[in-house]
PDB file of N, CA and C in Angstrom:
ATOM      1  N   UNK A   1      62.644  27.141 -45.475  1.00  0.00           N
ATOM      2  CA  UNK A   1      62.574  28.011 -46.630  1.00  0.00           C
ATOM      3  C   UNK A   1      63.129  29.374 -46.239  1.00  0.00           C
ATOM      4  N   UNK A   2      64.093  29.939 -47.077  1.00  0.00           N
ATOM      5  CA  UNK A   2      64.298  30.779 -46.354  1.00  0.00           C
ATOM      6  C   UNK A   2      64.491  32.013 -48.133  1.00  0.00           C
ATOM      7  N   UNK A   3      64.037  33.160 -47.770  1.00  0.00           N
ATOM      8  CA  UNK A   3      64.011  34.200 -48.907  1.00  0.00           C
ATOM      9  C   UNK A   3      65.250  34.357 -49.780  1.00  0.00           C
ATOM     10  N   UNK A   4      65.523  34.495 -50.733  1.00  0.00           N
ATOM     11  CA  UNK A   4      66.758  34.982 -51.560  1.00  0.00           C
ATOM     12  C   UNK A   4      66.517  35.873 -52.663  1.00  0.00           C
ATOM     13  N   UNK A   5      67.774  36.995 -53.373  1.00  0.00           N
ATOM     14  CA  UNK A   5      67.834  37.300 -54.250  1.00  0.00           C
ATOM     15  C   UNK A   5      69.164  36.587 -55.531  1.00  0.00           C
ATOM     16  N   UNK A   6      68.611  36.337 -56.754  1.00  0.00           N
ATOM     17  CA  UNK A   6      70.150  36.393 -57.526  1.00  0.00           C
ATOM     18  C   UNK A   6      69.929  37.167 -58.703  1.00  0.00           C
ATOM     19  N   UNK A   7      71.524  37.742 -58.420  1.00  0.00           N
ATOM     20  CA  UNK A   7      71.950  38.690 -59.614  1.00  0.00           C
ATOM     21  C   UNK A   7      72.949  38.192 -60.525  1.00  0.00           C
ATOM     22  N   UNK A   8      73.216  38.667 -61.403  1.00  0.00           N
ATOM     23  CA  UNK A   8      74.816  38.102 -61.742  1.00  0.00           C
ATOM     24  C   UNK A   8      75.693  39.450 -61.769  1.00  0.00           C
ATOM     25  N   UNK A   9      76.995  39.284 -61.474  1.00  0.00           N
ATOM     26  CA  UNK A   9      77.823  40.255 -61.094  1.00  0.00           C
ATOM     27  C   UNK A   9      78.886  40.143 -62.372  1.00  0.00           C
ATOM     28  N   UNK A  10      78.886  41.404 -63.254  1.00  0.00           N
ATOM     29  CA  UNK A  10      79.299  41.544 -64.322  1.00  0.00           C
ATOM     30  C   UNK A  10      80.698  41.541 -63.877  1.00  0.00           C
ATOM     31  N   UNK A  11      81.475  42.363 -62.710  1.00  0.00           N
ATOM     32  CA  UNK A  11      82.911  42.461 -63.042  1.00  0.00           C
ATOM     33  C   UNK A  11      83.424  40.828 -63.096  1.00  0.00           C
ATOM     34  N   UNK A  12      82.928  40.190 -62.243  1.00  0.00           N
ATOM     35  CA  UNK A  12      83.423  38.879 -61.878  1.00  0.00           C
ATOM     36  C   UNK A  12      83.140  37.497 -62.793  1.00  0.00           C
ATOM     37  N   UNK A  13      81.821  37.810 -63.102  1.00  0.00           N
ATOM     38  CA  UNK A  13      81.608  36.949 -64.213  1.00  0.00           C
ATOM     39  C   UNK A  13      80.784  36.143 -63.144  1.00  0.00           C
ATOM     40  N   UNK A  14      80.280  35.957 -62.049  1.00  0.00           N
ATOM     41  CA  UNK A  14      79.525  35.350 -61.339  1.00  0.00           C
ATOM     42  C   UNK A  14      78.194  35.482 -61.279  1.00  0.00           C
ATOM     43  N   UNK A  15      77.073  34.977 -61.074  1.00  0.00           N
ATOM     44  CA  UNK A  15      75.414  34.297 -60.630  1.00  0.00           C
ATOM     45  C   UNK A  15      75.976  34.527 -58.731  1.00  0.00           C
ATOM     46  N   UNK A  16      75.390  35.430 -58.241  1.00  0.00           N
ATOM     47  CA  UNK A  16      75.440  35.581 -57.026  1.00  0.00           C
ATOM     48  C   UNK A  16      73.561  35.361 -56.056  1.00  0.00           C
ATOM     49  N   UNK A  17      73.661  34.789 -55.059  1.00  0.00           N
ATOM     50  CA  UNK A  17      72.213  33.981 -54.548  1.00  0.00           C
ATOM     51  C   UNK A  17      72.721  34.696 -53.340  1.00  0.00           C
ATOM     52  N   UNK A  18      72.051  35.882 -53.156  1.00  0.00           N
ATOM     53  CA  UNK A  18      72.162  36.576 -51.412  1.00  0.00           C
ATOM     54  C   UNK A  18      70.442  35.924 -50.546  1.00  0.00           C
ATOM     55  N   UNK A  19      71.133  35.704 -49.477  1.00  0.00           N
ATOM     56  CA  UNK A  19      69.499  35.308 -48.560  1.00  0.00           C
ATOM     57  C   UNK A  19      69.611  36.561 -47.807  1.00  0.00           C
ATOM     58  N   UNK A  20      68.033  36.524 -47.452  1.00  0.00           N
ATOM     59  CA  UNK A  20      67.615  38.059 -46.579  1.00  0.00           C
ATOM     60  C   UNK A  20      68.567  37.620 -45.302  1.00  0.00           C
ATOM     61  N   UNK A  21      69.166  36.884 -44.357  1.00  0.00           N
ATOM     62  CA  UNK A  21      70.022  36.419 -43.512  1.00  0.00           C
ATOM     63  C   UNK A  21      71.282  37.090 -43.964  1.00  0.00           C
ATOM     64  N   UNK A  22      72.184  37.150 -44.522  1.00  0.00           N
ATOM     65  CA  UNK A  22      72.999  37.630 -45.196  1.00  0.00           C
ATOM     66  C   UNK A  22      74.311  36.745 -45.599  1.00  0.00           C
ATOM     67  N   UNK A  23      73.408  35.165 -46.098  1.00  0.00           N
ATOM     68  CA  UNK A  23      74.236  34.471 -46.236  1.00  0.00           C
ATOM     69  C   UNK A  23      74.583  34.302 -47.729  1.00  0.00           C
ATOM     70  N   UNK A  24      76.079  34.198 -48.185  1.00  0.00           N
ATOM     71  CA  UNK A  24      75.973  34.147 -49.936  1.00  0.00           C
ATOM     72  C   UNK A  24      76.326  33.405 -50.631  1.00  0.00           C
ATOM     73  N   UNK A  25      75.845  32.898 -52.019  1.00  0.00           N
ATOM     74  CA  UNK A  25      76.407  31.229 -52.408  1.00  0.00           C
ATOM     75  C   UNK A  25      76.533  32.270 -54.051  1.00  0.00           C
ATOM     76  N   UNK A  26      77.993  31.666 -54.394  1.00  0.00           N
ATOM     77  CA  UNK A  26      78.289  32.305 -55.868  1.00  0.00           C
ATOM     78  C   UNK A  26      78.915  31.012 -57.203  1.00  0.00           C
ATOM     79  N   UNK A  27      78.214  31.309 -57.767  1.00  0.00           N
ATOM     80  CA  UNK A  27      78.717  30.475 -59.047  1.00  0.00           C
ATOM     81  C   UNK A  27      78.806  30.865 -60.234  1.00  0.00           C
ATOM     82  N   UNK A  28      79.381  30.101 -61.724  1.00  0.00           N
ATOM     83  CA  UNK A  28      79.211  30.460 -62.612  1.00  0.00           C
ATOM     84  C   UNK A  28      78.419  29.854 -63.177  1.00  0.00           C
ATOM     85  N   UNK A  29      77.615  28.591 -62.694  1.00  0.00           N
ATOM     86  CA  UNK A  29      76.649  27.698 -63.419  1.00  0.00           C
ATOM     87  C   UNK A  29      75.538  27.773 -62.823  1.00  0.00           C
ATOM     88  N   UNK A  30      74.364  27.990 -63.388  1.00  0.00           N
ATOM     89  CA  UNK A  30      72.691  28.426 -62.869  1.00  0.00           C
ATOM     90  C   UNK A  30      72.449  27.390 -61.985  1.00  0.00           C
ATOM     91  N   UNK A  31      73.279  26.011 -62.540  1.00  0.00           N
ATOM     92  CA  UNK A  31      71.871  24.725 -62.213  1.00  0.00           C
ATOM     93  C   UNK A  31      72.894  24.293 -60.911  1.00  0.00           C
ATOM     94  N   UNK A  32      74.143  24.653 -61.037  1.00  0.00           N
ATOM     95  CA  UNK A  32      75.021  24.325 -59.487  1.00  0.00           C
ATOM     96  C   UNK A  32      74.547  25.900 -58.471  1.00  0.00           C
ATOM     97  N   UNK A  33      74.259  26.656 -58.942  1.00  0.00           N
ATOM     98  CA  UNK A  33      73.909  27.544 -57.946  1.00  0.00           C
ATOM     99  C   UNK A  33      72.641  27.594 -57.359  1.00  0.00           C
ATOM    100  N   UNK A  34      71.702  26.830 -58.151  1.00  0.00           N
ATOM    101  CA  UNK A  34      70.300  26.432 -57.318  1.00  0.00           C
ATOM    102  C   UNK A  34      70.234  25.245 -56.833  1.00  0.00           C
ATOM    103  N   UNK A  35      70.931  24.474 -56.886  1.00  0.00           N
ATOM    104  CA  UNK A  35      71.581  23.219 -56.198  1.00  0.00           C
ATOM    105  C   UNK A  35      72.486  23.898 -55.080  1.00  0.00           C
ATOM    106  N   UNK A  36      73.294  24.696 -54.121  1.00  0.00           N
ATOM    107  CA  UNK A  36      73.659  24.852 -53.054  1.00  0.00           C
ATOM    108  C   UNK A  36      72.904  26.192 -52.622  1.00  0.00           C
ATOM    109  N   UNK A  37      71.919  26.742 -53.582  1.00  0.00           N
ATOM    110  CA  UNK A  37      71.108  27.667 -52.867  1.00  0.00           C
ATOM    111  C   UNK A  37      69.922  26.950 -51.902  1.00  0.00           C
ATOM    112  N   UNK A  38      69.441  25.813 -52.723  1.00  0.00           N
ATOM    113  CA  UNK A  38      68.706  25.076 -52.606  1.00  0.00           C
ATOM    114  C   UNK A  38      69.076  23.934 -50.966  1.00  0.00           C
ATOM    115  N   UNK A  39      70.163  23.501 -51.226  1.00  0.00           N
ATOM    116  CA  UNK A  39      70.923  22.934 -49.774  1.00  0.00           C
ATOM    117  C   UNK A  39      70.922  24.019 -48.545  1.00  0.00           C
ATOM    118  N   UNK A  40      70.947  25.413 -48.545  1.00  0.00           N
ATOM    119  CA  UNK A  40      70.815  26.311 -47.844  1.00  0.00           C
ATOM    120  C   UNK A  40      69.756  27.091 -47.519  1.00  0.00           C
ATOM    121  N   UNK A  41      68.337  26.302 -47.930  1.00  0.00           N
ATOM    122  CA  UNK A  41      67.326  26.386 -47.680  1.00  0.00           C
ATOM    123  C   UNK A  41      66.484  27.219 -48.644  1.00  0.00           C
ATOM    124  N   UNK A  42      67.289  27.467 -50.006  1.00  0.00           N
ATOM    125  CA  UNK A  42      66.195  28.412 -50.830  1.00  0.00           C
ATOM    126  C   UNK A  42      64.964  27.252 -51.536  1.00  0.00           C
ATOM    127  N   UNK A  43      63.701  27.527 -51.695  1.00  0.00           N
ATOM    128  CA  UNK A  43      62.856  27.073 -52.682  1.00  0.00           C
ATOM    129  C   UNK A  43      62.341  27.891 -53.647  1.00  0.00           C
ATOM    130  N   UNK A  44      61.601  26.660 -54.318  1.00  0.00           N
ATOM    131  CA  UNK A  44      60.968  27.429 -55.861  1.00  0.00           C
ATOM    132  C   UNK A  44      59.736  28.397 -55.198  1.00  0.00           C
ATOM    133  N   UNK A  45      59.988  29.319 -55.859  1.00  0.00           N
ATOM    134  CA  UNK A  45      59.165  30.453 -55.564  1.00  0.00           C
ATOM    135  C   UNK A  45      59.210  31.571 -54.536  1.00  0.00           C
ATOM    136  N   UNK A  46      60.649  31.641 -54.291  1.00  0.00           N
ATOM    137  CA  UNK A  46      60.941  32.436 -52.669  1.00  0.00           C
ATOM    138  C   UNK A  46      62.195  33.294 -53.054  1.00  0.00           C
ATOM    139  N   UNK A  47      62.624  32.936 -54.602  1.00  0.00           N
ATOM    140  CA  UNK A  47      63.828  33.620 -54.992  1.00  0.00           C
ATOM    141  C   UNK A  47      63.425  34.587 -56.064  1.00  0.00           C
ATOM    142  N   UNK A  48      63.919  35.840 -55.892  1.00  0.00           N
ATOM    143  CA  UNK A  48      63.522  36.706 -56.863  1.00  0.00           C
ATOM    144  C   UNK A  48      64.880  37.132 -57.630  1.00  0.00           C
ATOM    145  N   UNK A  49      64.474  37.288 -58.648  1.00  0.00           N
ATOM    146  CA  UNK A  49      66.195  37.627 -59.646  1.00  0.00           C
ATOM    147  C   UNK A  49      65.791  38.771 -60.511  1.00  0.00           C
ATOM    148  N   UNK A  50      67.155  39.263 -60.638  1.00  0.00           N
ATOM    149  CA  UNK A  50      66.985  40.729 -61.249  1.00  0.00           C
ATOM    150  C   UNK A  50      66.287  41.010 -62.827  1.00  0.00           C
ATOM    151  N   UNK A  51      66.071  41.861 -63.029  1.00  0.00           N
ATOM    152  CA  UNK A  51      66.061  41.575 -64.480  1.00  0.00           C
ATOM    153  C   UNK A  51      66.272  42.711 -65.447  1.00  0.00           C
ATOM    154  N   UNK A  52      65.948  42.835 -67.281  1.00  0.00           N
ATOM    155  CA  UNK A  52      66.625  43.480 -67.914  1.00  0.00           C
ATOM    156  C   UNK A  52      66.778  45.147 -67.563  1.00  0.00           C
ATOM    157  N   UNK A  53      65.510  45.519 -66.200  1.00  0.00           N
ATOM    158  CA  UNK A  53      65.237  46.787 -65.887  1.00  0.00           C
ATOM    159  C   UNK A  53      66.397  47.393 -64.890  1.00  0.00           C
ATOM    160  N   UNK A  54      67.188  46.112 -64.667  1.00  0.00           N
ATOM    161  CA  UNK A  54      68.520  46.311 -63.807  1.00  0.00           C
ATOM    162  C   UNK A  54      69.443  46.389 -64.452  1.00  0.00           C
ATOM    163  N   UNK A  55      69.635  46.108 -65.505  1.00  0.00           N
ATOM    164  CA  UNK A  55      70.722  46.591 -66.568  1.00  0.00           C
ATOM    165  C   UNK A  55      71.580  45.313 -66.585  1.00  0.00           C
ATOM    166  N   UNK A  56      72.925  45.259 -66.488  1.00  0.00           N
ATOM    167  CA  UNK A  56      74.132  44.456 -66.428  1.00  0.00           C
ATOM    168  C   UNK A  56      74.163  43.352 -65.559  1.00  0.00           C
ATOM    169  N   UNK A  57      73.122  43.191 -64.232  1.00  0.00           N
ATOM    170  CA  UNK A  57      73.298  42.657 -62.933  1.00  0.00           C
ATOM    171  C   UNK A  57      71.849  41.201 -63.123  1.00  0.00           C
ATOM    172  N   UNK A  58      71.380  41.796 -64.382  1.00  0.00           N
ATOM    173  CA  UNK A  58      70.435  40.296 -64.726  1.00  0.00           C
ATOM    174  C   UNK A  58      70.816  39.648 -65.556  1.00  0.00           C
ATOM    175  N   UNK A  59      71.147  38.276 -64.912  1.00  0.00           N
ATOM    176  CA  UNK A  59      70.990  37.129 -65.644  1.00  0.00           C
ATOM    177  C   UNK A  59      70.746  36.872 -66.821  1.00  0.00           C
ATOM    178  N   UNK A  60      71.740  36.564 -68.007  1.00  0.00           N
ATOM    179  CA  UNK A  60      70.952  36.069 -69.160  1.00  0.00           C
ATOM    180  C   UNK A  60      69.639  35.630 -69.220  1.00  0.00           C
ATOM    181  N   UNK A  61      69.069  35.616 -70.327  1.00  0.00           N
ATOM    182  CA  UNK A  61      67.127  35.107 -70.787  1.00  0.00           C
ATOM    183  C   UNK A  61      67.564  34.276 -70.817  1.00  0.00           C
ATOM    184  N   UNK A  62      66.609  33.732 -70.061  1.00  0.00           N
ATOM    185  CA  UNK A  62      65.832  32.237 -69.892  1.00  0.00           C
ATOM    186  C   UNK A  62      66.503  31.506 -68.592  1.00  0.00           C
ATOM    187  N   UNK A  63      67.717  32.088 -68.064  1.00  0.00           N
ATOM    188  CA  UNK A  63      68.191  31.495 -66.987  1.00  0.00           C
ATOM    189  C   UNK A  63      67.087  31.540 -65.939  1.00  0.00           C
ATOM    190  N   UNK A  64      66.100  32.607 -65.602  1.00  0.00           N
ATOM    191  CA  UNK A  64      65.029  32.299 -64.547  1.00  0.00           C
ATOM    192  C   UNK A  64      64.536  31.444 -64.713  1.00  0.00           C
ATOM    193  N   UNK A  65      63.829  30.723 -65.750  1.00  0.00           N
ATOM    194  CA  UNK A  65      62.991  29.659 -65.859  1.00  0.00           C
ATOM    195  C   UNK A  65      64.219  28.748 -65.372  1.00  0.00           C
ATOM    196  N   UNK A  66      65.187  28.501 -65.807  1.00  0.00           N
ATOM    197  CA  UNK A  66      66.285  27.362 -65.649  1.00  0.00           C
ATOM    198  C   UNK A  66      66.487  27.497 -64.252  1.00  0.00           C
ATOM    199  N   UNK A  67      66.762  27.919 -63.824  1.00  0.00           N
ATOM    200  CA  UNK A  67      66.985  28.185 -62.095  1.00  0.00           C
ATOM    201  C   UNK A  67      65.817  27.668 -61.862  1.00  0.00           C
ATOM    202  N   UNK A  68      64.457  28.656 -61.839  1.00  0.00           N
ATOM    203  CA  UNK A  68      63.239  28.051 -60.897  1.00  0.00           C
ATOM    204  C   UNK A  68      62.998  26.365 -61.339  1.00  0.00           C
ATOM    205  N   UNK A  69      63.198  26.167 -62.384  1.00  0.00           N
ATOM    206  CA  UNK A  69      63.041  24.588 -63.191  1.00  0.00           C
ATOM    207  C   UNK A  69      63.884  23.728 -62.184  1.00  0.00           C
ATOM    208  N   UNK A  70      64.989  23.968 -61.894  1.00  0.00           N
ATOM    209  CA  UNK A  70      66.147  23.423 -60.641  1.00  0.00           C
ATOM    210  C   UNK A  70      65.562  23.219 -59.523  1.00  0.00           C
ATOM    211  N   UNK A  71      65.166  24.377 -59.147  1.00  0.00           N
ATOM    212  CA  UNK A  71      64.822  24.733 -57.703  1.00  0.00           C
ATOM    213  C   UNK A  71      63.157  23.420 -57.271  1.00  0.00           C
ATOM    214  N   UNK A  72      62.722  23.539 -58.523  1.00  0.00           N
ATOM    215  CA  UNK A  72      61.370  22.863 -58.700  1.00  0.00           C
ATOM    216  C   UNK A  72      61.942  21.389 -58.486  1.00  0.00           C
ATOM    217  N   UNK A  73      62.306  21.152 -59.155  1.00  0.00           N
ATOM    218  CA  UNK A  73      62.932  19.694 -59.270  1.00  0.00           C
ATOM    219  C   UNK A  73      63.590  18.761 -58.221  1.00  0.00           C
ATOM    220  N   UNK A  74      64.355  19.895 -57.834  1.00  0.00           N
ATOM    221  CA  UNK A  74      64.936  19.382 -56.160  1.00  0.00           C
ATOM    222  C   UNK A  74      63.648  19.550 -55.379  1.00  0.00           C
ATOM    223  N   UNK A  75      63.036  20.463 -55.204  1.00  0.00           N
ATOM    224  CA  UNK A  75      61.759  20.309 -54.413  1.00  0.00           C
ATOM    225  C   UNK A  75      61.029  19.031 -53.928  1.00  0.00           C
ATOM    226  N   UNK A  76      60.538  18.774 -55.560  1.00  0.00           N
ATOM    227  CA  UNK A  76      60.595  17.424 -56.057  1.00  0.00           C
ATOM    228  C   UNK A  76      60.875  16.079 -55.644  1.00  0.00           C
ATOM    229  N   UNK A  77      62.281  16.396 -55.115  1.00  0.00           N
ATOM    230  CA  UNK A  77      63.237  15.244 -55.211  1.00  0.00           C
ATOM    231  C   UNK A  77      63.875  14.913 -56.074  1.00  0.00           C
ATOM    232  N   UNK A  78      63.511  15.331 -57.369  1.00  0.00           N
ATOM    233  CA  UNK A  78      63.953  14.858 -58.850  1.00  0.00           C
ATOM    234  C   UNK A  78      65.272  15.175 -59.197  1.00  0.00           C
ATOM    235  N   UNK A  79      66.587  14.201 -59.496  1.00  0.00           N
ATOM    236  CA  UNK A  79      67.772  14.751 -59.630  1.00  0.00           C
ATOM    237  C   UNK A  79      68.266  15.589 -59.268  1.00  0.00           C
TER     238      UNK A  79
END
């Protein structure tokens, strides 16, 4: 298990997953980016993501639940 943050990065149009290590996994799709965050050791409940108090750099609503829902699932085993 290892700690992460994700933001999304407005110039680029990317969902960016930094680990406290300083390793980085970038996508444009929530459920493929907690799927190779997830291969790189992130779990449900160890990732914190920005939100509307960060302005531009959080994630559309409802993508947290959708991410942690991912992250849960692979946990899981589940698809």
């Amino acid at each position: 298990m290892k700690p992460a943050r994700v933001h999304f990065d407005p110039a680029r149009g990317l969902l960016v997953g930094t680990f406290d290590d300083g390793v980085t996994v970038e996508n444009v799709d929530l459920r493929e980016l907690a799927d190779c965050m997830f291969a790189a050791g992130a779990r449900h409940g160890h990732v914190t993501m920005s939100d509307w108090r960060e302005g531009d750099t959080a994630p559309a609503a409802g993508e947290k639940i959708t991410f942690n829902h991912r992250l849960n699932q692979l946990g899981r085993g589940i698809g």
